[in-house]
Protein backbone atom coordinates (compact mmCIF):
# COMPACT_ATOMS: atom_id res chain seq x y z
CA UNK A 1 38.66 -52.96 27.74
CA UNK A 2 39.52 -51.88 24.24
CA UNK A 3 35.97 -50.59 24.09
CA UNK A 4 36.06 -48.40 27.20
CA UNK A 5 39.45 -46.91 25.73
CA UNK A 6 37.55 -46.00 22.32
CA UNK A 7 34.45 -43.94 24.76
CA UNK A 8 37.27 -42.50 26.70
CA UNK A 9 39.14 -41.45 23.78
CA UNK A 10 35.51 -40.09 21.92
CA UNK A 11 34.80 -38.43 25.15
CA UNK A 12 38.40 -36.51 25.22
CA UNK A 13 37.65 -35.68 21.99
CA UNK A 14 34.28 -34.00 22.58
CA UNK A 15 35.92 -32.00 25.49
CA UNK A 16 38.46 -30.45 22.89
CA UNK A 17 35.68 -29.45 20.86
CA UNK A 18 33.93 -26.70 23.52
CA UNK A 19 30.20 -25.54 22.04
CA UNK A 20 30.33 -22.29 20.58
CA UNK A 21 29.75 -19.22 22.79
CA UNK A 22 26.25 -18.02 21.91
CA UNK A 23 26.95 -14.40 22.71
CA UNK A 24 29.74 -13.85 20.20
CA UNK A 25 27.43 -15.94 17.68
CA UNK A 26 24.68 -13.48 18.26
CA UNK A 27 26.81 -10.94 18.85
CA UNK A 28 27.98 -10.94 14.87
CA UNK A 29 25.33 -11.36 13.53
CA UNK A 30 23.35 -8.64 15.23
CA UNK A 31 26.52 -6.51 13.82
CA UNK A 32 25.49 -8.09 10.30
CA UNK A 33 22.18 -7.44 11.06
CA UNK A 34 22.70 -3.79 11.94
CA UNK A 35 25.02 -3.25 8.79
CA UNK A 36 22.58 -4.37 6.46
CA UNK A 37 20.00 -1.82 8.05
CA UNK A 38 22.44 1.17 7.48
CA UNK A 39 22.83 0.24 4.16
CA UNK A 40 19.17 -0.13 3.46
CA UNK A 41 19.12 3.43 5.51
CA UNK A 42 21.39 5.30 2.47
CA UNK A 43 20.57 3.25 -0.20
CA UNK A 44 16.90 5.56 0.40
CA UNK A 45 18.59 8.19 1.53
CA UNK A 46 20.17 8.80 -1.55
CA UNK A 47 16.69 7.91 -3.50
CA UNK A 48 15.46 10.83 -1.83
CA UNK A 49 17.80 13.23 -2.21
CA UNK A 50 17.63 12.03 -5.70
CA UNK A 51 13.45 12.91 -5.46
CA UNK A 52 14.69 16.39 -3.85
CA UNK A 53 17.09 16.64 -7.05
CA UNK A 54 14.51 16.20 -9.43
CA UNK A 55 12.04 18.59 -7.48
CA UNK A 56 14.97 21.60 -7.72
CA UNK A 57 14.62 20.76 -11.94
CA UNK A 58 11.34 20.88 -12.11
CA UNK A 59 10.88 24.28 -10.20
CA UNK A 60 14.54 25.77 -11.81
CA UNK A 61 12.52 24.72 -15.98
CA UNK A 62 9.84 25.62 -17.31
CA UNK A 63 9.21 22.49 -19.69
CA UNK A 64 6.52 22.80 -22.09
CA UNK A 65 5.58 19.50 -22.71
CA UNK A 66 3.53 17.07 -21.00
CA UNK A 67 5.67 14.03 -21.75
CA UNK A 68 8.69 15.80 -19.74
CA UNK A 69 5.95 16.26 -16.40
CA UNK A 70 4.55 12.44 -17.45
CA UNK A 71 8.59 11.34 -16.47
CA UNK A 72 9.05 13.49 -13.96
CA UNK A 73 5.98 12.16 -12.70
CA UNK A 74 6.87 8.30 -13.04
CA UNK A 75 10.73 8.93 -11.81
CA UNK A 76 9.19 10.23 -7.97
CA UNK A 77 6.48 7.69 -7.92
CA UNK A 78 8.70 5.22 -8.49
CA UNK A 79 11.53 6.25 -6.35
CA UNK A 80 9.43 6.72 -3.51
CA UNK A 81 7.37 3.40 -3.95
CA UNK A 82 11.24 1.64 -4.37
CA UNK A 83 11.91 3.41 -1.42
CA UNK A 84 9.43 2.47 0.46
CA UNK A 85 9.60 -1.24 -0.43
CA UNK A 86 13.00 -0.79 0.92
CA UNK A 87 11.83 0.99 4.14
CA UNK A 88 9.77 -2.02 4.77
CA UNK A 89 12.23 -4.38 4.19
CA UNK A 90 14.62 -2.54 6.66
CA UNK A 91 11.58 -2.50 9.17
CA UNK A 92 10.97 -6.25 9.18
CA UNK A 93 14.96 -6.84 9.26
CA UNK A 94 15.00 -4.93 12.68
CA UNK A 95 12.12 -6.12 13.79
CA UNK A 96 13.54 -9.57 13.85
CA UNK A 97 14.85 -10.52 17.47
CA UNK A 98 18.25 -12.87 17.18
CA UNK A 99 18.21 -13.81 20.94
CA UNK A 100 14.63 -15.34 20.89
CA UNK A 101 14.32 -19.06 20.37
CA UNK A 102 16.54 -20.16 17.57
CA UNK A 103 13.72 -22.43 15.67
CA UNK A 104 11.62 -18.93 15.61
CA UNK A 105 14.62 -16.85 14.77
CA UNK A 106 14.90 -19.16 11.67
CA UNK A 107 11.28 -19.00 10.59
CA UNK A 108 11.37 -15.10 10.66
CA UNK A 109 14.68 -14.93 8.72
CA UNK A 110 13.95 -17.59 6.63
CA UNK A 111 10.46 -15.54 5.67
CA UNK A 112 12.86 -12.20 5.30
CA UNK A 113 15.26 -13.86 3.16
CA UNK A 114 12.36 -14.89 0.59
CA UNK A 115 11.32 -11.26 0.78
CA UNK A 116 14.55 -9.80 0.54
CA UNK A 117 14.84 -12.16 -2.99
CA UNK A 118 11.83 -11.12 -3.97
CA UNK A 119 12.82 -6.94 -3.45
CA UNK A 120 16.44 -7.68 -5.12
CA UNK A 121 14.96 -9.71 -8.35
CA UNK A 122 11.39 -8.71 -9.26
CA UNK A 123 10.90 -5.28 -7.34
CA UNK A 124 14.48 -4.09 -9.06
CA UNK A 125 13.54 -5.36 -12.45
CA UNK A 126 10.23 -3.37 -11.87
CA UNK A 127 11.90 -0.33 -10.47
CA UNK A 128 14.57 -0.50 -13.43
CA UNK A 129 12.01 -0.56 -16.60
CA UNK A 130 9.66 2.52 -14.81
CA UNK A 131 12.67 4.33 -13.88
CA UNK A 132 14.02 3.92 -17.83
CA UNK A 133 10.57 4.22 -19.13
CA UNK A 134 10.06 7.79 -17.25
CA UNK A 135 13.92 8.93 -18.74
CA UNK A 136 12.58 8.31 -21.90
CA UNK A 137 9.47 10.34 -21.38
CA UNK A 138 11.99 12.70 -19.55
CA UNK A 139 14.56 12.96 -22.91
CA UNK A 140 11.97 13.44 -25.58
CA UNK A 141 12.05 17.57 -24.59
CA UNK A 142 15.59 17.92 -23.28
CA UNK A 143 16.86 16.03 -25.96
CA UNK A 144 15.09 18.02 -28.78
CA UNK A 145 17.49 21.01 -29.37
CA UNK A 146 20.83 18.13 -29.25
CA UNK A 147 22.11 17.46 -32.87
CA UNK A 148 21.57 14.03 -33.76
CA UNK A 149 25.41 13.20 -32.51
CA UNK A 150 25.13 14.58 -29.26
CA UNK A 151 21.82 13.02 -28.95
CA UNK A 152 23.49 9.33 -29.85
CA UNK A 153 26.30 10.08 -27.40
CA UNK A 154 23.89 11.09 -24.59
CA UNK A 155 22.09 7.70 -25.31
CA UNK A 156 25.11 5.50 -25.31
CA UNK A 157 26.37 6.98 -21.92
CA UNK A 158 23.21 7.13 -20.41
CA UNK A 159 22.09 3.28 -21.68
CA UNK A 160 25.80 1.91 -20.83
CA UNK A 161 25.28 3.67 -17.19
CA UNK A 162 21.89 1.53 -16.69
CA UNK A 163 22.80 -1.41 -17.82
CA UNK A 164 26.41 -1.52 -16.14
CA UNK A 165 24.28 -0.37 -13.00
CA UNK A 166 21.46 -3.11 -13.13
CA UNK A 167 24.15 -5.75 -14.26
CA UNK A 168 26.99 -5.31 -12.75
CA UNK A 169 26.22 -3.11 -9.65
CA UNK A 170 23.21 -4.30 -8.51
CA UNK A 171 24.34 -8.01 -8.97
CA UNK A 172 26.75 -7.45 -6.55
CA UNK A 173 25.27 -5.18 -3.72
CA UNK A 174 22.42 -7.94 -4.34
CA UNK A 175 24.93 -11.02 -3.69
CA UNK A 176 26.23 -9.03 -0.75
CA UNK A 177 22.58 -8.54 0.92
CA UNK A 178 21.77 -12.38 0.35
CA UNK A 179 25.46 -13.13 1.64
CA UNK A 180 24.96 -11.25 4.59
CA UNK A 181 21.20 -12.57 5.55
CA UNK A 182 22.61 -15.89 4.96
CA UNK A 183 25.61 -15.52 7.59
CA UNK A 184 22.86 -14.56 10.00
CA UNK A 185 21.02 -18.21 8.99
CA UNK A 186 23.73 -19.97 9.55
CA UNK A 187 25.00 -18.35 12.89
CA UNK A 188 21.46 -19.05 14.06
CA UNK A 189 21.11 -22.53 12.99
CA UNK A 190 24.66 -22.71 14.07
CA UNK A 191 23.12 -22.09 18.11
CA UNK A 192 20.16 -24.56 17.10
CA UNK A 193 22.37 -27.41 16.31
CA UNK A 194 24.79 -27.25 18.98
CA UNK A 195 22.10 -26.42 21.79
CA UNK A 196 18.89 -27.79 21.09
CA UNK A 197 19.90 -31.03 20.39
């Protein structure tokens, strides 16, 4: 008897704990889904516009050396590659489906995740030494007719903006994006769990 009142009272307790409602789950995380896309969506935005920016300098200066049109040069191919990287990334991120089978869900976001660590660490870090090695191409002309303390206090604003950009910045958009992916993973493997068992 006592063992019949220990299933009864597992049982009652399995009834108070209803599965999860898969359309709210997927309902979120499409929403997180869909956020991280807009963001991906101005992040270029505002690459281009920067590209348009520098395009308006070029064609408002006539530079006379080639080292300024060498970083010129460098700073639009490697916005628009960054950019594009980034276009991709936001392509396969919509392209993933969150009401197919769970187990396939998982593989695809799983694969995005490792790509979306491999945009925020090494493509950055790439994008961030060509961007800095094209200002410095870029500086050598404008910076010629600055007196040596205007020059120093051009650098020290212009290296503290980089670095507190790449460090600080960066770190934490990237801890968002990964934060965000990862909600999605667990919402999905949240549905796996409870319904494919």
């Amino acid at each position: 008897m006592k063992e019949f009142d220990t299933l009864q009272e597992l049982w009652k307790q399995q009834k108070q704990n209803p599965l999860p409602d898969v359309t709210i789950i997927i309902t979120k995380a499409k929403k997180e889904k869909q956020s991280m896309a807009n963001k991906i969506i101005i992040q270029v935005a505002t690459l281009l516009l920067a590209v348009v920016a520098i395009i308006m300098v070029v064609a408002a200066i006539d530079f006379k050396m080639a080292t300024t049109y060498i970083g010129v040069g460098l700073m639009f191919l490697t916005i628009i590659a960054f950019s594009a990287i980034r276009l991709y990334q936001m392509y396969r991120l919509r392209n993933i489906d969150l009401t197919q089978n769970p187990k396939e869900v998982l593989s695809e976001l799983e694969t995005f995740y490792a790509f979306q660590q491999f945009v925020n660490t090494k493509c950055t870090l790439a994008y961030f030494i060509l961007l800095n090695i094209a200002f410095g191409f870029y500086f050598i002309e404008v910076m010629q007719p600055m007196s040596t303390m205007t020059k120093a206090i051009v650098l020290a604003v212009y290296i503290a903006w980089m670095l507190i950009a790449y460090f600080y910045l960066g770190k934490k958009q990237k801890e968002k994006e990964h934060a965000r992916t990862k909600t999605i993973i667990d919402s999905i493997k949240k549905i796996e769990k409870e319904y494919e068992q």
